[in-house]
Protein backbone atom coordinates (compact mmCIF):
# COMPACT_ATOMS: atom_id res chain seq x y z
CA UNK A 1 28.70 -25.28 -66.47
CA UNK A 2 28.98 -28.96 -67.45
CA UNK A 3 25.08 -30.02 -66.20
CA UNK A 4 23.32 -26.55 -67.15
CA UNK A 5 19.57 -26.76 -67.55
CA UNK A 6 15.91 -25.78 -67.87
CA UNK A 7 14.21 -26.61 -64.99
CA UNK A 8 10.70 -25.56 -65.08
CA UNK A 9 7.71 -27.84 -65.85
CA UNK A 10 7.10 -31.61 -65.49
CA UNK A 11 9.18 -34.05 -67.54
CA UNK A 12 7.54 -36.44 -69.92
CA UNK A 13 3.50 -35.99 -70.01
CA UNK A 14 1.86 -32.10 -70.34
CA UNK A 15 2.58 -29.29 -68.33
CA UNK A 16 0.15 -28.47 -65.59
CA UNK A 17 0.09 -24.55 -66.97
CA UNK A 18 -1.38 -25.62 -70.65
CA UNK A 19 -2.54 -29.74 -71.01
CA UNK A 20 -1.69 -29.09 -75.04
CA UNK A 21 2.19 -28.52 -74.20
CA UNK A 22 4.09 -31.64 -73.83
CA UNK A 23 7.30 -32.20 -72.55
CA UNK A 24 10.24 -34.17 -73.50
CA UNK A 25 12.72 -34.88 -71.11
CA UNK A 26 16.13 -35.39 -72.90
CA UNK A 27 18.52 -33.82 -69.34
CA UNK A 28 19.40 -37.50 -67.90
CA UNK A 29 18.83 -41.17 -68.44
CA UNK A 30 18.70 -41.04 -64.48
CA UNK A 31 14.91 -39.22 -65.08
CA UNK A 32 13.92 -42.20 -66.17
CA UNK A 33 11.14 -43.89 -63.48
CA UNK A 34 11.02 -47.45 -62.46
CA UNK A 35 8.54 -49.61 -64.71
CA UNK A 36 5.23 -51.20 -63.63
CA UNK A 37 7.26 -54.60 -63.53
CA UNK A 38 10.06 -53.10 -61.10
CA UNK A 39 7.54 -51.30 -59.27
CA UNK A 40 5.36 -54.58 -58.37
CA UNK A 41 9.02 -56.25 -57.52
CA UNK A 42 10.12 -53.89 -54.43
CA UNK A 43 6.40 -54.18 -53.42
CA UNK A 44 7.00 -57.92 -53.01
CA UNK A 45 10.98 -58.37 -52.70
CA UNK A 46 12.39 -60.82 -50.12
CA UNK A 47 14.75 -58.90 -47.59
CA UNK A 48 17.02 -59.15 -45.28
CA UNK A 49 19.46 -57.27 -43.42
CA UNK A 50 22.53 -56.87 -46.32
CA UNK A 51 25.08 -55.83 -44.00
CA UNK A 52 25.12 -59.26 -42.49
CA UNK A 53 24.59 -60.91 -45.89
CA UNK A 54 21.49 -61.99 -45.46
CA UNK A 55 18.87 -60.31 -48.02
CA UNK A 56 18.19 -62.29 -50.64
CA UNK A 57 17.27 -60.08 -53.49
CA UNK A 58 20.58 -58.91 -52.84
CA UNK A 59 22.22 -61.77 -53.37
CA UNK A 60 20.78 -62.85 -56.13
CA UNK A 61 21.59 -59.36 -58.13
CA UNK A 62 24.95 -59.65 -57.13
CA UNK A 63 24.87 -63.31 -58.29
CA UNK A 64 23.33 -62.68 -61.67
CA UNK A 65 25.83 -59.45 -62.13
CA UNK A 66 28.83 -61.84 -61.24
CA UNK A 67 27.48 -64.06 -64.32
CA UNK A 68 26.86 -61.18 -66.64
CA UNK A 69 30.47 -59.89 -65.73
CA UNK A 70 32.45 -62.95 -65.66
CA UNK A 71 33.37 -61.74 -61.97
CA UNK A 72 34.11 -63.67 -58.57
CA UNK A 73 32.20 -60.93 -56.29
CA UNK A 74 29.94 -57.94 -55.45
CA UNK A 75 27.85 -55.27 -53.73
CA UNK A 76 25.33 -52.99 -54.08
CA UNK A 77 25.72 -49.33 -53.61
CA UNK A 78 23.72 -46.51 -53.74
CA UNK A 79 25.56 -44.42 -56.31
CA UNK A 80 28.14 -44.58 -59.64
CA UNK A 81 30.02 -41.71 -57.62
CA UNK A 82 30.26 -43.93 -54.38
CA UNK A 83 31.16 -47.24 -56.01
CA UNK A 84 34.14 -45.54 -58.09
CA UNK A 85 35.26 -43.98 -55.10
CA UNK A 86 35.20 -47.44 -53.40
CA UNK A 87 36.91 -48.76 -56.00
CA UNK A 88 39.65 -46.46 -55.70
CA UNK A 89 40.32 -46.64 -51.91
CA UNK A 90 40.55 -50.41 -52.44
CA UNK A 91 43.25 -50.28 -55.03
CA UNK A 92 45.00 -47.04 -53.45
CA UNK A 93 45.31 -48.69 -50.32
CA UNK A 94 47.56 -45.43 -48.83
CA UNK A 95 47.06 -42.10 -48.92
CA UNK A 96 49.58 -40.24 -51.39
CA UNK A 97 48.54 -42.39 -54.10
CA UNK A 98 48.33 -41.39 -57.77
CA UNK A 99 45.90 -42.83 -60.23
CA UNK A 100 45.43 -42.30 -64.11
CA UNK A 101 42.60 -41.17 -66.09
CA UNK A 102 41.30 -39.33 -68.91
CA UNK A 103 40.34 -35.02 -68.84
CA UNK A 104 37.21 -35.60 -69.40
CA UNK A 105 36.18 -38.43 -67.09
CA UNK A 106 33.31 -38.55 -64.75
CA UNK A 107 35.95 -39.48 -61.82
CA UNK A 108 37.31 -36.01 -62.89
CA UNK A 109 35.41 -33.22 -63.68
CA UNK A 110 32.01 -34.74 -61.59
CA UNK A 111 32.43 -36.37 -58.34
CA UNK A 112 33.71 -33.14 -56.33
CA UNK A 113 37.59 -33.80 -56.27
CA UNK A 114 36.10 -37.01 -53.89
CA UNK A 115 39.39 -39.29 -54.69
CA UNK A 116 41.63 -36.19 -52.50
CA UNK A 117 38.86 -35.03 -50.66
CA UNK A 118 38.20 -38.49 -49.03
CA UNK A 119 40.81 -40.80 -49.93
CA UNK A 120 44.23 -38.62 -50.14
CA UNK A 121 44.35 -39.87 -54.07
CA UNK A 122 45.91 -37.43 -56.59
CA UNK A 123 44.46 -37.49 -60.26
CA UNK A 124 46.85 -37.14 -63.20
CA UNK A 125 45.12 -37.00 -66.34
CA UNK A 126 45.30 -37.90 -69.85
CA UNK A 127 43.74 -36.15 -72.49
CA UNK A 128 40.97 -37.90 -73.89
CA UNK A 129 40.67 -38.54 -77.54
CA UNK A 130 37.04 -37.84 -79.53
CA UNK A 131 36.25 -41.77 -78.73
CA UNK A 132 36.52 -41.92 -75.01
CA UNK A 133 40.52 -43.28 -74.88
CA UNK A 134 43.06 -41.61 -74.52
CA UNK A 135 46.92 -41.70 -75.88
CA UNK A 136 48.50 -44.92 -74.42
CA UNK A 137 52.13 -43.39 -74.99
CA UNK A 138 50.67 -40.31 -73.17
CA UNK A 139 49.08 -42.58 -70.15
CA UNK A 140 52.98 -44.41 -70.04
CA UNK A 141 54.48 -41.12 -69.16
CA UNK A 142 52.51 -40.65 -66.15
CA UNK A 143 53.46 -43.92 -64.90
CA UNK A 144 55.99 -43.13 -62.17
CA UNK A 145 58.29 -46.08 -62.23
CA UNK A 146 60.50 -46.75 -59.03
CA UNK A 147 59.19 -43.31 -57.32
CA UNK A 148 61.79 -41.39 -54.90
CA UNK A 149 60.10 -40.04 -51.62
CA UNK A 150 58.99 -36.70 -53.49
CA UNK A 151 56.25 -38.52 -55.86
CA UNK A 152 53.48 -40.11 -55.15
CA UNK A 153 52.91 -44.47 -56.35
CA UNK A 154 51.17 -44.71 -59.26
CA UNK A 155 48.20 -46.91 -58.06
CA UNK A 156 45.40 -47.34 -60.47
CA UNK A 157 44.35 -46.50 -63.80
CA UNK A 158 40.19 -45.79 -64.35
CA UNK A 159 38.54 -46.30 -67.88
CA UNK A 160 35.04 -45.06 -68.44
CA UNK A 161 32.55 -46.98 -70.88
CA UNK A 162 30.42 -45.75 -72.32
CA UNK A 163 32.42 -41.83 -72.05
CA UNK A 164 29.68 -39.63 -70.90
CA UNK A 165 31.55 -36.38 -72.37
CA UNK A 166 32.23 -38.06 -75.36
CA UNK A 167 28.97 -38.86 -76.47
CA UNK A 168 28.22 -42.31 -75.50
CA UNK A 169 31.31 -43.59 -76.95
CA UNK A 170 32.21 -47.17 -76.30
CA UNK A 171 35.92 -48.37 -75.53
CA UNK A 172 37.39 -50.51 -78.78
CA UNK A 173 37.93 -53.66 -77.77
CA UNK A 174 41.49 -53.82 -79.18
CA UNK A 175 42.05 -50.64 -76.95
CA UNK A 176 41.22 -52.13 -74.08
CA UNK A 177 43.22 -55.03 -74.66
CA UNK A 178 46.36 -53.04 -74.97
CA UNK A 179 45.64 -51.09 -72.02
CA UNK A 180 45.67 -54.00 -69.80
CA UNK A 181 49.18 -55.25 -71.60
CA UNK A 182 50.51 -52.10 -70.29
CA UNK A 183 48.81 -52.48 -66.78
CA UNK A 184 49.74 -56.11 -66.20
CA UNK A 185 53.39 -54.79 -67.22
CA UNK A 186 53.72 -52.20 -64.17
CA UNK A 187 51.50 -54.52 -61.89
CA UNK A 188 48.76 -51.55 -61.80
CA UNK A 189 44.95 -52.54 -62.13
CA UNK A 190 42.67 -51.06 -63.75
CA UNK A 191 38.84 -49.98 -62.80
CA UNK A 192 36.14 -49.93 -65.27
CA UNK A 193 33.66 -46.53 -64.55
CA UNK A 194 30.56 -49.11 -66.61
CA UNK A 195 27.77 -46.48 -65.33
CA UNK A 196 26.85 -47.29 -68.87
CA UNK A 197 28.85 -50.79 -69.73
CA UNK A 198 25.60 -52.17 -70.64
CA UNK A 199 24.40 -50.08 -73.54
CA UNK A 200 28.12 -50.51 -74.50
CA UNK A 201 27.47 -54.63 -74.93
CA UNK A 202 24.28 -53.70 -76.69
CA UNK A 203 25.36 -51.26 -79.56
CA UNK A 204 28.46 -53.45 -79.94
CA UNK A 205 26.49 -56.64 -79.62
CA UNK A 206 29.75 -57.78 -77.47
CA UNK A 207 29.39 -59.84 -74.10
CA UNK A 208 30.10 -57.86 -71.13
CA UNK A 209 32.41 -60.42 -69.43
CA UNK A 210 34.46 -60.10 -72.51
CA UNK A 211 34.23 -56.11 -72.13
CA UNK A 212 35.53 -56.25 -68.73
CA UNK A 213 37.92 -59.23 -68.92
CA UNK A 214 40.76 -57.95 -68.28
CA UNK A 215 39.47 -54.93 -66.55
CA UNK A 216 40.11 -55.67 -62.57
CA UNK A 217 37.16 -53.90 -60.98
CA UNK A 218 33.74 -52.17 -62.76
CA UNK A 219 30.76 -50.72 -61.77
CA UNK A 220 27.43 -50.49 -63.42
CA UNK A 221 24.76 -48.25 -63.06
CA UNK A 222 21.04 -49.95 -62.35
CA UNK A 223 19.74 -45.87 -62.09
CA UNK A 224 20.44 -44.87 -65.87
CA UNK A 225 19.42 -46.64 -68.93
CA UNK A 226 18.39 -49.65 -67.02
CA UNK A 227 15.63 -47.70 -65.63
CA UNK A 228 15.78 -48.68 -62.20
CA UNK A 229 15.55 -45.86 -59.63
CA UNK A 230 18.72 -46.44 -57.46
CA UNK A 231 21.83 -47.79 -57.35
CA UNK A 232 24.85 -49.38 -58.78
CA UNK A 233 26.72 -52.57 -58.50
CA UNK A 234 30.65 -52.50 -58.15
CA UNK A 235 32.14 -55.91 -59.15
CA UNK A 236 35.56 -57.66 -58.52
CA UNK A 237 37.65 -60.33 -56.68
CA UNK A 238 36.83 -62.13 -53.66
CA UNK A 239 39.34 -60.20 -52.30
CA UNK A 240 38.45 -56.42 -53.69
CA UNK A 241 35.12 -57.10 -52.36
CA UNK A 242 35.53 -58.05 -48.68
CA UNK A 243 37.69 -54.65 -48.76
CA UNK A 244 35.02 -52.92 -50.71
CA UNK A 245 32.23 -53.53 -47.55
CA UNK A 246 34.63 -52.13 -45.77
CA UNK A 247 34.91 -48.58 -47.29
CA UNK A 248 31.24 -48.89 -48.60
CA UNK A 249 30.53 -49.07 -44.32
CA UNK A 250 32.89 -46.30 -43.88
CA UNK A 251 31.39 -43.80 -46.29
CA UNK A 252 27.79 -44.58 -45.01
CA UNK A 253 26.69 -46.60 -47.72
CA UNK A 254 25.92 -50.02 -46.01
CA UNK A 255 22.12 -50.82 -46.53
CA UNK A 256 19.98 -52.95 -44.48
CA UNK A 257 17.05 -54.41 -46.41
CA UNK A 258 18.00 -53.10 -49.86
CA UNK A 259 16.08 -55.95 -51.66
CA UNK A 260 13.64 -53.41 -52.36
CA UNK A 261 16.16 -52.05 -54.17
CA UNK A 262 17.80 -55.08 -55.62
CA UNK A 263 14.66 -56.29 -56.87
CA UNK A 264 14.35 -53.67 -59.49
CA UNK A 265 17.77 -54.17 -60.46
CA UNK A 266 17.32 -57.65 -60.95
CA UNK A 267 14.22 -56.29 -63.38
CA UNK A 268 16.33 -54.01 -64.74
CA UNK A 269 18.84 -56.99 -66.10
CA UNK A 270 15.88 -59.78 -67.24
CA UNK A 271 13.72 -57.20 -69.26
CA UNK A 272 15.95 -53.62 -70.00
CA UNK A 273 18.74 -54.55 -72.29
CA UNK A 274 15.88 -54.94 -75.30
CA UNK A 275 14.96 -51.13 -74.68
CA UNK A 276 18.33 -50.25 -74.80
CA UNK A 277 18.74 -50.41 -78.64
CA UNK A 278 15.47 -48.46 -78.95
CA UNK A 279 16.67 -45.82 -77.36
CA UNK A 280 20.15 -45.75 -79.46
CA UNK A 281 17.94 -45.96 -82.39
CA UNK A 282 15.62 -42.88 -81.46
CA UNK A 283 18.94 -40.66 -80.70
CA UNK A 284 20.31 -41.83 -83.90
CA UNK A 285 16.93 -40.54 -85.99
CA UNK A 286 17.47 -37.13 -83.91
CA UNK A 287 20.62 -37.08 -84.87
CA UNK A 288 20.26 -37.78 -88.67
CA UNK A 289 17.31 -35.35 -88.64
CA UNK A 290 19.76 -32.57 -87.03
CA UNK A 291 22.08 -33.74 -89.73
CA UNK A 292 19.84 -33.45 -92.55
CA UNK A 293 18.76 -30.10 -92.02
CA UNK A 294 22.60 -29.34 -93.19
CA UNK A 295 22.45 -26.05 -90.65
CA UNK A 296 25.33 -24.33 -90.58
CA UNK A 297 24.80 -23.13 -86.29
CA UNK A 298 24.56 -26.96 -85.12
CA UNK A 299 26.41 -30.00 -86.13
CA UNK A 300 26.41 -33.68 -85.42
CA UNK A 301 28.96 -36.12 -86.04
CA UNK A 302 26.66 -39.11 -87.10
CA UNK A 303 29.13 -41.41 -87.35
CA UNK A 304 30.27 -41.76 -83.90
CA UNK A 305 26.24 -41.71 -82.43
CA UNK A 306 26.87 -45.02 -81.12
CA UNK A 307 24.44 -45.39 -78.12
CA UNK A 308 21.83 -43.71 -76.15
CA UNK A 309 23.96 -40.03 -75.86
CA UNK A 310 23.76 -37.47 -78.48
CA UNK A 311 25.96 -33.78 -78.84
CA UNK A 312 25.17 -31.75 -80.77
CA UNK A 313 27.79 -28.86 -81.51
CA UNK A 314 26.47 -25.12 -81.68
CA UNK A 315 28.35 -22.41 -83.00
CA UNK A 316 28.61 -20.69 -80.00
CA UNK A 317 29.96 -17.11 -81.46
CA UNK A 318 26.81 -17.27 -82.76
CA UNK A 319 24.31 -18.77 -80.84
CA UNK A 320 24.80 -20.00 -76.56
CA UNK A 321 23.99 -23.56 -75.70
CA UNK A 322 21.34 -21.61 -72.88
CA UNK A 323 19.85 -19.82 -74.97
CA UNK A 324 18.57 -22.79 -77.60
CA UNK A 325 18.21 -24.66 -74.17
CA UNK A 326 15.86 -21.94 -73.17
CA UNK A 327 14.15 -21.68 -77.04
CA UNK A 328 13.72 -25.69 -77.30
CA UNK A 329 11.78 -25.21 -74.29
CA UNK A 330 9.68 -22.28 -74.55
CA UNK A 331 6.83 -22.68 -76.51
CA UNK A 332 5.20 -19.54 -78.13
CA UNK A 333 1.70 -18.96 -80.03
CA UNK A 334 2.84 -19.66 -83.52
CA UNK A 335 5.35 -22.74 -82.79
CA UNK A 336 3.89 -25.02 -85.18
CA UNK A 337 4.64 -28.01 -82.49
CA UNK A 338 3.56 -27.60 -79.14
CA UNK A 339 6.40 -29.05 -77.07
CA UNK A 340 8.83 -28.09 -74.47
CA UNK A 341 12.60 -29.98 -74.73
CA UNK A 342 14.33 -30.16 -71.69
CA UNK A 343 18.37 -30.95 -72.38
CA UNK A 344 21.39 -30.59 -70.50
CA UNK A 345 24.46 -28.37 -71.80
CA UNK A 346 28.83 -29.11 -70.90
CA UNK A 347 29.45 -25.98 -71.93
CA UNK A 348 28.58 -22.92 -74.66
CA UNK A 349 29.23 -24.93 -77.41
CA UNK A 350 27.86 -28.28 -76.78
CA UNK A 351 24.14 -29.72 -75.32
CA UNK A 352 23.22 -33.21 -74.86
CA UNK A 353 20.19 -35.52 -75.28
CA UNK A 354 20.21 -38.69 -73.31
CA UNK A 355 17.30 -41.40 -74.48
CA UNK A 356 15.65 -43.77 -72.17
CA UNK A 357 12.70 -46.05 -72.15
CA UNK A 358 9.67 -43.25 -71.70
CA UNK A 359 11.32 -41.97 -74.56
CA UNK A 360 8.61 -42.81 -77.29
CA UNK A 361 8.23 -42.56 -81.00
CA UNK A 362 5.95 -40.11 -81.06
CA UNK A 363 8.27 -38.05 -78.94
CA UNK A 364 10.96 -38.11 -80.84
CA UNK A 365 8.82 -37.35 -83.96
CA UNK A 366 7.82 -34.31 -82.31
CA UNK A 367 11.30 -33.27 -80.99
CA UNK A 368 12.52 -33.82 -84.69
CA UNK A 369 9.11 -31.30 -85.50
CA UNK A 370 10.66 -28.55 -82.83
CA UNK A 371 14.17 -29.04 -83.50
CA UNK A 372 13.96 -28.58 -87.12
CA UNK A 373 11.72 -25.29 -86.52
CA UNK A 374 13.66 -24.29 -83.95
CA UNK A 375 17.05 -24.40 -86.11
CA UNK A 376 15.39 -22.75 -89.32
CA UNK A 377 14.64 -19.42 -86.51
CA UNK A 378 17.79 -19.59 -85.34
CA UNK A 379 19.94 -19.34 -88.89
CA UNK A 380 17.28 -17.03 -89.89
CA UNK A 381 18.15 -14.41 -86.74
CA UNK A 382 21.86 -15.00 -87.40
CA UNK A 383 21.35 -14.53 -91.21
CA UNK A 384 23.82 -17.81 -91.85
């Protein structure tokens, strides 16, 4: 049950059954809603037909994302899961491919098998370490070197930065760096899954052209932390890119005046990436708050909250991730905070928080106020 949740009420404001009960919305940074600023931009964006090339909020998000990247080329798509699978029919260019990635990437466990379903590309994985990478002496033994007609060509290895499943984690630089040693070596490239790159620069106050420098494709997200409400941008070579609008065309993504789209995107990049250490900050105080209350049912690792994901660890032979999903949103009588949090859950020993820009203070002060009161009842029932 990796995306388990509550989903009753209305997400950020006050629930139309009782105006006193607020709600927090911690499930997705893709809840978040377009600003005022992005909002006015569609209104008034410049379009033109993008299959032909011609819309020029378009091209000047790709242009802008080319600079930010230190890349030659783009396009816009309308989904993370569509411009990874693009990505992967460009560099696995037959079917009977093989790439590499980790156990616990999005490519994996979340986008429906789509690499065989749709492209004839087998996954082997690598176990992922607690940081988002995974063994490089592990990911060398998968490589099949000279393959006889039984195995399949290793084609492509796929990173993900920030790791979703690992908490936000961002890729070490140094990690990178010897990935792409190893890549370069066996002439495979390597594609960057960056639905989260950018909070990635931010908490490591790194450029992302140097993030993604040796990395021969990425993607970004504009939907999730950016705040924008649709689409992602997959960037490359010349080359990778004219083959890209071909599959894009192919799996019905092509988009005729998506300006409207690109216009909030190109918001999203100017005024976002200030909001993004806010939000790291207010699921770092959650975090430290969880910490402090030194519970013995639910754990953080404060140390490796790095950006805007939190997970926080239950002890599930004790207590279910649904049912403190279920308590941190029901609100009885004598709750001393009137507030319903709505969170996500990977499995029964493990929910997740994801912060965003209608995140505010005052709601995390008054998820810290719940949390901490719903904790104290839990250990209490348990008798820890």
């Amino acid at each position: 049950m990796p995306y388990d949740f509550i989903t009753n009420g209305y997400s950020n404001g006050y629930a139309n059954s009782d105006a006193e009960i607020c709600i927090i919305d911690l499930r997705s940074d893709t809840i978040s809603k377009p600003t005022s600023v992005m909002r006015e931009a569609m209104a008034t964006a410049l379009v033109g037909d993008d299959i032909y090339g011609e819309d020029p909020t378009v091209n000047l998000l790709i242009r802008k994302s080319c600079e930010l990247f230190g890349k030659e080329d783009g396009i816009l798509v309308p989904s993370g899961t569509m411009a990874n699978l693009i990505a992967i029919m460009v560099h696995c260019r037959e079917r009977g491919s093989e790439l590499i990635c980790g156990d616990n990437s999005h490519t994996f466990r979340f986008e429906q098998g789509g690499p065989a379903q749709l492209a004839g590309v087998q996954q082997a994985i690598v176990k992922n370490k607690e940081d988002g990478t995974f063994c490089l002496e592990e990911m060398c033994s998968r490589i099949r070197i000279n393959p006889d007609c039984h195995e399949p060509y290793t084609s492509l290895i796929v990173v993900e930065n920030t790791h979703n499943m690992c908490g936000g984690k961002i890729l070490p630089l140094e990690w990178l760096d010897k990935l792409a040693n190893i890549a370069k070596s066996h002439n495979i490239p390597i594609h960057m899954d960056g639905a989260r790159v950018v909070n990635a620069a931010v908490a490591s106050d790194v450029e992302l052209r140097r993030i993604v420098r040796d990395i021969d494709s990425v993607c970004f997200c504009l939907s999730k932390s950016l705040g924008a409400p649709i689409g992602s941008v997959l960037l490359g070579t010349k080359g990778f890119i004219e083959r890209a609008k071909r599959v894009r065309k192919v799996l019905g993504g092509g988009m005729r005046q998506a300006g409207i789209i690109a216009a909030a995107g190109i918001v999203a990049l100017d005024t976002m990436t200030d909001q993004l250490r806010i939000d790291h900050e207010h699921s770092y105080k959650i975090a430290s708050a969880i910490h402090n209350t030194h519970s013995k049912l639910f754990k953080v690792d404060l140390q490796s909250v790095e950006t805007n994901i939190l997970m926080i660890y239950l002890d599930s032979t004790k207590v279910t991730a649904d049912a403190f999903l279920q308590r941190l949103y029901d609100v009885y009588p004598n709750d001393p905070v009137k507030v319903r949090i709505r969170a996500s859950t990977r499995d029964s020993s493990c929910v997740r928080f994801v912060f965003y820009w209608e995140i505010t203070d005052d709601d995390v002060e008054m998820a810290i106020k719940k949390l901490e009161y719903v904790i104290v009842e839990f250990e209490t029932k348990t008798n820890v």
